[in-house]
C-alpha atoms as a PDB file:
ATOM      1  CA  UNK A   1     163.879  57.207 179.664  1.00  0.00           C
ATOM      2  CA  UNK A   2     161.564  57.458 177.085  1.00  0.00           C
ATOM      3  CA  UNK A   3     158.598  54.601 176.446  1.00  0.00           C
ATOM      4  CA  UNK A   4     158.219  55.870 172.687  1.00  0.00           C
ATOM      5  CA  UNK A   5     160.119  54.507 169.698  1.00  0.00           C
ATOM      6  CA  UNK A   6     161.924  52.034 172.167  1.00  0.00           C
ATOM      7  CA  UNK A   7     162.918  48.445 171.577  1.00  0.00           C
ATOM      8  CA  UNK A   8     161.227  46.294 174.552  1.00  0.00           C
ATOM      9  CA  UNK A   9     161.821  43.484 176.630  1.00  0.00           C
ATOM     10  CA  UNK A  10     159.102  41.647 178.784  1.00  0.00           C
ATOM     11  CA  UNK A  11     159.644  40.582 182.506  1.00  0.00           C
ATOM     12  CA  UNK A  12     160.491  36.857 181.578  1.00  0.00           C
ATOM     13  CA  UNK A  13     163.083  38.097 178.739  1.00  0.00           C
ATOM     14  CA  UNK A  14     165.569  40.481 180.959  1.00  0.00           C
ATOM     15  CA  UNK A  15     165.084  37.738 183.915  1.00  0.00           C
ATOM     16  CA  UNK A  16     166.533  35.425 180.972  1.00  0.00           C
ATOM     17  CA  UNK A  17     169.007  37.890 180.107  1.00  0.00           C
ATOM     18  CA  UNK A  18     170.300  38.803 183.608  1.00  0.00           C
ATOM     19  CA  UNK A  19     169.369  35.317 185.051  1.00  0.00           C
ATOM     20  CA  UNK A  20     167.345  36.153 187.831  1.00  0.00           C
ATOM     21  CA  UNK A  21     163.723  35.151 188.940  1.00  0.00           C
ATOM     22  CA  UNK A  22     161.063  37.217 187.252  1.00  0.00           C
ATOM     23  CA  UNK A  23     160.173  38.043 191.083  1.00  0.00           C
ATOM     24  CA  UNK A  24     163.788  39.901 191.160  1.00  0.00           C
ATOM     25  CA  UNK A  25     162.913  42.180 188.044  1.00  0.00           C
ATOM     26  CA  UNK A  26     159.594  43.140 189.222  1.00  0.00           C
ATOM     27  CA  UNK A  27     161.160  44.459 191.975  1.00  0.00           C
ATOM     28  CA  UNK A  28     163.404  46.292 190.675  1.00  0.00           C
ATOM     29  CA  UNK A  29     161.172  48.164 188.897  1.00  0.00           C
ATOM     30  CA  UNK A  30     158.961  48.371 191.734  1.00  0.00           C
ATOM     31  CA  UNK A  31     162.520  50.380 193.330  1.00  0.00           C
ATOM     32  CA  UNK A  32     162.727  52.989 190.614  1.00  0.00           C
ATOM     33  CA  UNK A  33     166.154  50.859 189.823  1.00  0.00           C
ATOM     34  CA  UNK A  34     165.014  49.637 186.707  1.00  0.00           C
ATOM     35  CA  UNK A  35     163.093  51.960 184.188  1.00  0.00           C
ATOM     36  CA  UNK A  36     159.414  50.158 182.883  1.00  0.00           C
ATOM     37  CA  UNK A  37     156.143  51.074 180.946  1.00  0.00           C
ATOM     38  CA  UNK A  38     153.200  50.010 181.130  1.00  0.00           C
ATOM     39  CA  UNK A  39     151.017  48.482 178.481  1.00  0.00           C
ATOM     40  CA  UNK A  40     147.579  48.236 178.791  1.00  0.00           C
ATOM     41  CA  UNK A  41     146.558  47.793 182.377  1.00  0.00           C
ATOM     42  CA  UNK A  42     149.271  45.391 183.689  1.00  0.00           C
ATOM     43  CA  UNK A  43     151.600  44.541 180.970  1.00  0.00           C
ATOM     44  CA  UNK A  44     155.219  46.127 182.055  1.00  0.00           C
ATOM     45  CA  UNK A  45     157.826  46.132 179.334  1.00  0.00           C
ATOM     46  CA  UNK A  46     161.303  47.512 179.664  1.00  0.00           C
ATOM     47  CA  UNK A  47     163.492  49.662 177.293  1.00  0.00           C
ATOM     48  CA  UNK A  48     166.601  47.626 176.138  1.00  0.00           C
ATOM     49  CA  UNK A  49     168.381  50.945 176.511  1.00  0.00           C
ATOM     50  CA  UNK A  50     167.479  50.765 180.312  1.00  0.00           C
ATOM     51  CA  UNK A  51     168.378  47.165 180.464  1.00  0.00           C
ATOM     52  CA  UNK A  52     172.052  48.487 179.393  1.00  0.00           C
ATOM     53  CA  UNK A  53     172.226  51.037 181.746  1.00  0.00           C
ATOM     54  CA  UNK A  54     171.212  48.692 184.646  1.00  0.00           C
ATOM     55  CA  UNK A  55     173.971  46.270 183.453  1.00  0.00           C
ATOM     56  CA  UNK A  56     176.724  49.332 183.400  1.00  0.00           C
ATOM     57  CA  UNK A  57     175.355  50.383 186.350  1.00  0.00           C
ATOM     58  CA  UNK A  58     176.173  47.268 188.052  1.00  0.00           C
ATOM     59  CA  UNK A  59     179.165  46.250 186.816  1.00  0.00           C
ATOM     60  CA  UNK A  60     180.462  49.667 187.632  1.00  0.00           C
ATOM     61  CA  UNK A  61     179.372  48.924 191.378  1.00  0.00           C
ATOM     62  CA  UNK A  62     180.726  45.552 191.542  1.00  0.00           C
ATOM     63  CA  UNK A  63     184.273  46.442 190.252  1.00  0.00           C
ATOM     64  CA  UNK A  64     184.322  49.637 192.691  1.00  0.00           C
ATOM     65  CA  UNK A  65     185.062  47.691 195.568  1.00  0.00           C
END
């Protein structure tokens, strides 16, 4: 996923969306599960577009079994 031309969130605004802990988000990132860039030196922001794909992703899982 691309980092240029994208719509962002922050950490705090997809733990709002997906109503986890912030904690949860950074390590999904940290997993490769969710796509991030970085800003600066320590400001991660991710793509809506990968938010979306998480969110298929996991619905797709969940209604599998």
């Amino acid at each position: 996923m691309d980092c240029n031309g994208s719509e962002f969130f922050t950490v705090a605004e997809v733990a709002a969306r997906l109503r986890v802990s912030k904690m949860t988000v950074y390590r999904l990132v940290e997993a490769g599960t969710l796509t991030s860039c970085l800003v600066g030196r320590r400001s991660i922001r991710i793509p809506v577009a990968a938010v979306i794909d998480y969110i298929e992703k996991v619905k797709t899982t969940a209604g599998a079994s």
